[in-house]
PDB file of N, CA and C in Angstrom:
ATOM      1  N   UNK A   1     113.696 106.361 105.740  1.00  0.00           N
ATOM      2  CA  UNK A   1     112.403 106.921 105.417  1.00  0.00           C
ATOM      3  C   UNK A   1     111.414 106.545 106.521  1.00  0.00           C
ATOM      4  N   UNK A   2     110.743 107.485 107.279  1.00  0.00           N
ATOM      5  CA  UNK A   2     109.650 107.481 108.076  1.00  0.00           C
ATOM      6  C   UNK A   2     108.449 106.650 107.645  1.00  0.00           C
ATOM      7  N   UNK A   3     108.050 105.607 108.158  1.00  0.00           N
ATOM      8  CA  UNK A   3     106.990 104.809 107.531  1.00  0.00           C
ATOM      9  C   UNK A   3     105.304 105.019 108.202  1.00  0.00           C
ATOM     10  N   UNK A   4     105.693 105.659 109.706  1.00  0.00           N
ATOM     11  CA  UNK A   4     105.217 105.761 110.330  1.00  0.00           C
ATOM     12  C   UNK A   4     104.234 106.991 111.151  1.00  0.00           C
ATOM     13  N   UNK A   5     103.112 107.756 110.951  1.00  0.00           N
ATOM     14  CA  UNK A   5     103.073 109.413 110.714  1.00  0.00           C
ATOM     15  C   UNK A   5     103.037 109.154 112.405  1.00  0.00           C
ATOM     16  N   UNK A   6     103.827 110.307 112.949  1.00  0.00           N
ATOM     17  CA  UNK A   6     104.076 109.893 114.708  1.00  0.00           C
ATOM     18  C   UNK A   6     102.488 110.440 115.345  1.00  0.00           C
ATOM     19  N   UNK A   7     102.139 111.701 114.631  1.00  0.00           N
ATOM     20  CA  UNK A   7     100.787 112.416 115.106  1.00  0.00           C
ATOM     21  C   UNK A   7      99.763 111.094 115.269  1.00  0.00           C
ATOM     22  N   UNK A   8      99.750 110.477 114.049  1.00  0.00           N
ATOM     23  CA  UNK A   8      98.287 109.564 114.337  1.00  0.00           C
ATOM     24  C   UNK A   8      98.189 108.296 115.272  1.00  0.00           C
ATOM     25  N   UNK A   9      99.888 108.179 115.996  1.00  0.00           N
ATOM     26  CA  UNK A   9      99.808 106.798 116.706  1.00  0.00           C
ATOM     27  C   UNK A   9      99.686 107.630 117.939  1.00  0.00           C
ATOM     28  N   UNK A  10     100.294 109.135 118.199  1.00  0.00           N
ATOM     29  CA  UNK A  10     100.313 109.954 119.389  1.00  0.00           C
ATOM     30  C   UNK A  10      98.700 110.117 119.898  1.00  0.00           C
ATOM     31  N   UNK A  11      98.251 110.201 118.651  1.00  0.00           N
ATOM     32  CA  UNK A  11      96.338 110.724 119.211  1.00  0.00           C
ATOM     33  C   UNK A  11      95.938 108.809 118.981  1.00  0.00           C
ATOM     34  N   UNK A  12      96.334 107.692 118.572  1.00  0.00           N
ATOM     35  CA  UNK A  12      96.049 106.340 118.789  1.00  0.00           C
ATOM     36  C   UNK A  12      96.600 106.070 120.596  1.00  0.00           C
ATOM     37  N   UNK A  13      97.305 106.312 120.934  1.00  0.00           N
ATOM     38  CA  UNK A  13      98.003 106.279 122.390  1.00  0.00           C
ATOM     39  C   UNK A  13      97.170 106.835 123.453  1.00  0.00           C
ATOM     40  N   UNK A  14      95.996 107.949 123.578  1.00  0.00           N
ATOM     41  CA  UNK A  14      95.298 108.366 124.357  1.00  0.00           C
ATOM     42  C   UNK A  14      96.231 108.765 125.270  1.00  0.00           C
ATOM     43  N   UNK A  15      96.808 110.118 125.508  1.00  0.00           N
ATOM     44  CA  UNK A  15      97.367 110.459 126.896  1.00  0.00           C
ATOM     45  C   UNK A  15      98.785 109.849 127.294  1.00  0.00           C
ATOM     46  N   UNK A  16      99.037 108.446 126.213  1.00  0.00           N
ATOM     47  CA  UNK A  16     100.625 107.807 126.864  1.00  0.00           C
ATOM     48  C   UNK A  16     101.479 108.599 126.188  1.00  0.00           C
ATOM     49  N   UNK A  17     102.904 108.218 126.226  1.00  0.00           N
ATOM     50  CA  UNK A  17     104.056 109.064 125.879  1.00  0.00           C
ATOM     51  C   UNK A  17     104.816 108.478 125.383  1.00  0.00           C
ATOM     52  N   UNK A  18     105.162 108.518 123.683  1.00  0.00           N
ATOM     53  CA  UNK A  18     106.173 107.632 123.324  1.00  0.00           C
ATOM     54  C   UNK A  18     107.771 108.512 122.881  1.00  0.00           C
ATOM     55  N   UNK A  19     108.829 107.922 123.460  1.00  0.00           N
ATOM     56  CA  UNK A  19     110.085 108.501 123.314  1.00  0.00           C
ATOM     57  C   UNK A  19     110.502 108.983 121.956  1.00  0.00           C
ATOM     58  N   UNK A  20     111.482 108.786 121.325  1.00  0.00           N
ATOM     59  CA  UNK A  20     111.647 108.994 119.841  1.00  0.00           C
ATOM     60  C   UNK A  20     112.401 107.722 119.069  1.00  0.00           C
ATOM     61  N   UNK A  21     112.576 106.740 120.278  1.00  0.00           N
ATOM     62  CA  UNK A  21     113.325 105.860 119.936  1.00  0.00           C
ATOM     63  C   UNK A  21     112.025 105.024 119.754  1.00  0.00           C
ATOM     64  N   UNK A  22     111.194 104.727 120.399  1.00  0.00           N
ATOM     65  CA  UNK A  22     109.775 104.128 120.157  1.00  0.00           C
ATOM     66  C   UNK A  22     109.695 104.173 118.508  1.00  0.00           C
ATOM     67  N   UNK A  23     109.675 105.404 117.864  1.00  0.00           N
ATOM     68  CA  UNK A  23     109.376 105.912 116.577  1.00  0.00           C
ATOM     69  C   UNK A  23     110.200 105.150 116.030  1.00  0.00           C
ATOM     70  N   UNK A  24     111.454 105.269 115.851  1.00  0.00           N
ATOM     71  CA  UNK A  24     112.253 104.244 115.263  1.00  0.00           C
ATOM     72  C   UNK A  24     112.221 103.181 115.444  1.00  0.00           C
ATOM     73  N   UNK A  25     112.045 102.144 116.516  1.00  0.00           N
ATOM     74  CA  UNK A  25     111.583 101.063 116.292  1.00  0.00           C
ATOM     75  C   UNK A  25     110.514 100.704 115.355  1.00  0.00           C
ATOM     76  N   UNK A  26     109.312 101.378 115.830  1.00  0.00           N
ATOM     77  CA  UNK A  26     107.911 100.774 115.187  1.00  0.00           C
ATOM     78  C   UNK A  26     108.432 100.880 113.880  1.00  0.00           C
ATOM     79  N   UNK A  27     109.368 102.090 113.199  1.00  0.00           N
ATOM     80  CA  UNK A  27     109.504 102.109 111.506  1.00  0.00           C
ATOM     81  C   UNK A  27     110.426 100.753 111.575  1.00  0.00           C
ATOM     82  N   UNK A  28     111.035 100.403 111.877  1.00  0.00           N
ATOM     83  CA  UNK A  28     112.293  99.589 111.423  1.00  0.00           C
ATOM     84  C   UNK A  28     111.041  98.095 111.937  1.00  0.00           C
ATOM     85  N   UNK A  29     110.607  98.412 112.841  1.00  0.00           N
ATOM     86  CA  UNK A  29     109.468  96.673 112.350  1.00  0.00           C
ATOM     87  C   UNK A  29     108.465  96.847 111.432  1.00  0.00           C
ATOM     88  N   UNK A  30     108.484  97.757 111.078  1.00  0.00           N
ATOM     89  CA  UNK A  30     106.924  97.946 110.028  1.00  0.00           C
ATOM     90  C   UNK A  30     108.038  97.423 108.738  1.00  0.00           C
ATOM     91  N   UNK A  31     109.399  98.389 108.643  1.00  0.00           N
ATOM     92  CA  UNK A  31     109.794  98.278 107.229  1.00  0.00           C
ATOM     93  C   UNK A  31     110.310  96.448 107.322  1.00  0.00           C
ATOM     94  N   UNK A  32     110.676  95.962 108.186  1.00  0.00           N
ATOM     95  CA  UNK A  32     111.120  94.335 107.999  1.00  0.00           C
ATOM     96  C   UNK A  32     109.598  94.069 107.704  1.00  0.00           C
ATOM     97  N   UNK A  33     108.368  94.018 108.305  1.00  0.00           N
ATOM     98  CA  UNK A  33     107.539  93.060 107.917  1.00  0.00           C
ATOM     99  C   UNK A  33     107.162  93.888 106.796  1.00  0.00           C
ATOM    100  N   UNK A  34     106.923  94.700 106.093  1.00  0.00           N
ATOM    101  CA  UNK A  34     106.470  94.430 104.888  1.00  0.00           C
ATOM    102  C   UNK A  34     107.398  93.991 103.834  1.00  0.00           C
ATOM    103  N   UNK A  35     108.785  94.327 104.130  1.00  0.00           N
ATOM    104  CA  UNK A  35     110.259  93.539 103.518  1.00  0.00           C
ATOM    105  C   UNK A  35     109.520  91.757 103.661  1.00  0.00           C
ATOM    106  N   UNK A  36     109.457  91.261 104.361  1.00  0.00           N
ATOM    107  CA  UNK A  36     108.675  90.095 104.484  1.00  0.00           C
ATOM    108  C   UNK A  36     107.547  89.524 103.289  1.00  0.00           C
ATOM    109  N   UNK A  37     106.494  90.614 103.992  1.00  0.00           N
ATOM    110  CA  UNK A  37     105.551  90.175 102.520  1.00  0.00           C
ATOM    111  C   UNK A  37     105.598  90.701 101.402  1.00  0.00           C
ATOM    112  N   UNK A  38     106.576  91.691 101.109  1.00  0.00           N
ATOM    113  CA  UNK A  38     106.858  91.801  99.592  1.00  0.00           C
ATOM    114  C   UNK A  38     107.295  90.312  98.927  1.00  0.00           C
ATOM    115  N   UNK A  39     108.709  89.688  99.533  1.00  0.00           N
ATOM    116  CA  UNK A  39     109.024  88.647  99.392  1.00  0.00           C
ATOM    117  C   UNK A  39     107.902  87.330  99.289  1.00  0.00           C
ATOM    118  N   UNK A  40     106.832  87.201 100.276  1.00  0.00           N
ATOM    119  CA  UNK A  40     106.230  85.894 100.082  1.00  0.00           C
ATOM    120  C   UNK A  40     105.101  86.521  98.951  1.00  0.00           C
ATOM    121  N   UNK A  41     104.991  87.037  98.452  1.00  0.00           N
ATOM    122  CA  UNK A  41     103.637  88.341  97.353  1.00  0.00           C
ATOM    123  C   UNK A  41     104.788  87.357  95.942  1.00  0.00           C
ATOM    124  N   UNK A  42     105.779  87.799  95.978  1.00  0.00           N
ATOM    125  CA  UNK A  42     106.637  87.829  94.903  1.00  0.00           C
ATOM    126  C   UNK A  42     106.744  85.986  94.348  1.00  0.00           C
ATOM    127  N   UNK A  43     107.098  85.559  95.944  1.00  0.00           N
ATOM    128  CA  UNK A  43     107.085  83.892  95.948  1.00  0.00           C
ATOM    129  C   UNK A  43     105.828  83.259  95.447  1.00  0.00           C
ATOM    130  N   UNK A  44     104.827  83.644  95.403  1.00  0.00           N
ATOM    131  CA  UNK A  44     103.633  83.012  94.835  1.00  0.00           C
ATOM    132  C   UNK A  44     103.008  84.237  93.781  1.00  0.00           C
ATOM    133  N   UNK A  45     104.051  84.546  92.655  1.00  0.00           N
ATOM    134  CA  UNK A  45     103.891  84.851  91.622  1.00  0.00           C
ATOM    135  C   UNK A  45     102.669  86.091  91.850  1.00  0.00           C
ATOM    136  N   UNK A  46     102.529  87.052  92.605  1.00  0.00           N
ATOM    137  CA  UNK A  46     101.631  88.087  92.872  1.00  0.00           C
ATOM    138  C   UNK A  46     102.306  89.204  92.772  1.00  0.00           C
ATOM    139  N   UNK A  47     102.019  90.562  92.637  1.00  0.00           N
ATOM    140  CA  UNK A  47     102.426  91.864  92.390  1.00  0.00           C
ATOM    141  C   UNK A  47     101.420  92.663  93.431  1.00  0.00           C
ATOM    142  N   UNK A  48     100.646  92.129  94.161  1.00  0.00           N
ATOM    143  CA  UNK A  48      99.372  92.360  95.192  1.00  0.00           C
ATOM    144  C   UNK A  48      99.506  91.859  96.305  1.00  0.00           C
ATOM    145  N   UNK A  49      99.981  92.882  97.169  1.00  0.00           N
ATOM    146  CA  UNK A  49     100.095  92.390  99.146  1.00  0.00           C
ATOM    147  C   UNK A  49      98.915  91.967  99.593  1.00  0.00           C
ATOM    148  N   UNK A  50      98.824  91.009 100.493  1.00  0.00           N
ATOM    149  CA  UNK A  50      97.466  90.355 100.302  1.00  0.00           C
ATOM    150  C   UNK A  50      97.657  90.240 102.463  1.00  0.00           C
ATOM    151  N   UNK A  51      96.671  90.630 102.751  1.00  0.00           N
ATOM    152  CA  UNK A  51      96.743  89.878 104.198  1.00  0.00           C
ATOM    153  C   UNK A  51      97.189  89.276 104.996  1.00  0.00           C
ATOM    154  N   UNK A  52      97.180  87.825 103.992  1.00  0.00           N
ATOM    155  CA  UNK A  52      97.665  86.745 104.519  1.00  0.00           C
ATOM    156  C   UNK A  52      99.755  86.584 104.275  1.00  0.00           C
ATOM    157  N   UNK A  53     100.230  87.555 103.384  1.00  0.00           N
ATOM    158  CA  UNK A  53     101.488  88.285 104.072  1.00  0.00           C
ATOM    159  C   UNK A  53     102.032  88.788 103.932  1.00  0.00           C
ATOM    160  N   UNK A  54     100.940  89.175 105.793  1.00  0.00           N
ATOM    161  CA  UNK A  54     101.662  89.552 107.030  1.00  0.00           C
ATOM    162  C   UNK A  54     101.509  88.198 107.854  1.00  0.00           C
TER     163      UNK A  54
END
């Protein structure tokens, strides 16, 4: 699943050029870190992603 909308980081980039493999990376680190703070949300008894983790 795409986590990532490619249009809004393409017009965030000003003029640079990202491959398609770029795209897949950034999803596959976005989906580990919020895999991350789901886990520490859960560890201190919360149902609410909070800032502090990320």
């Amino acid at each position: 699943m795409a986590l990532v909308v490619k249009s809004a980081v393409r017009k965030y980039l000003k003029g640079m050029r990202a491959s398609g493999n770029f795209f897949k990376a950034m999803d596959k680190h976005l989906s580990d870190e919020l895999t991350k703070a789901v886990w520490r949300a859960k560890q201190n008894g919360r149902k609410t992603l909070r800032p502090e983790d990320l």
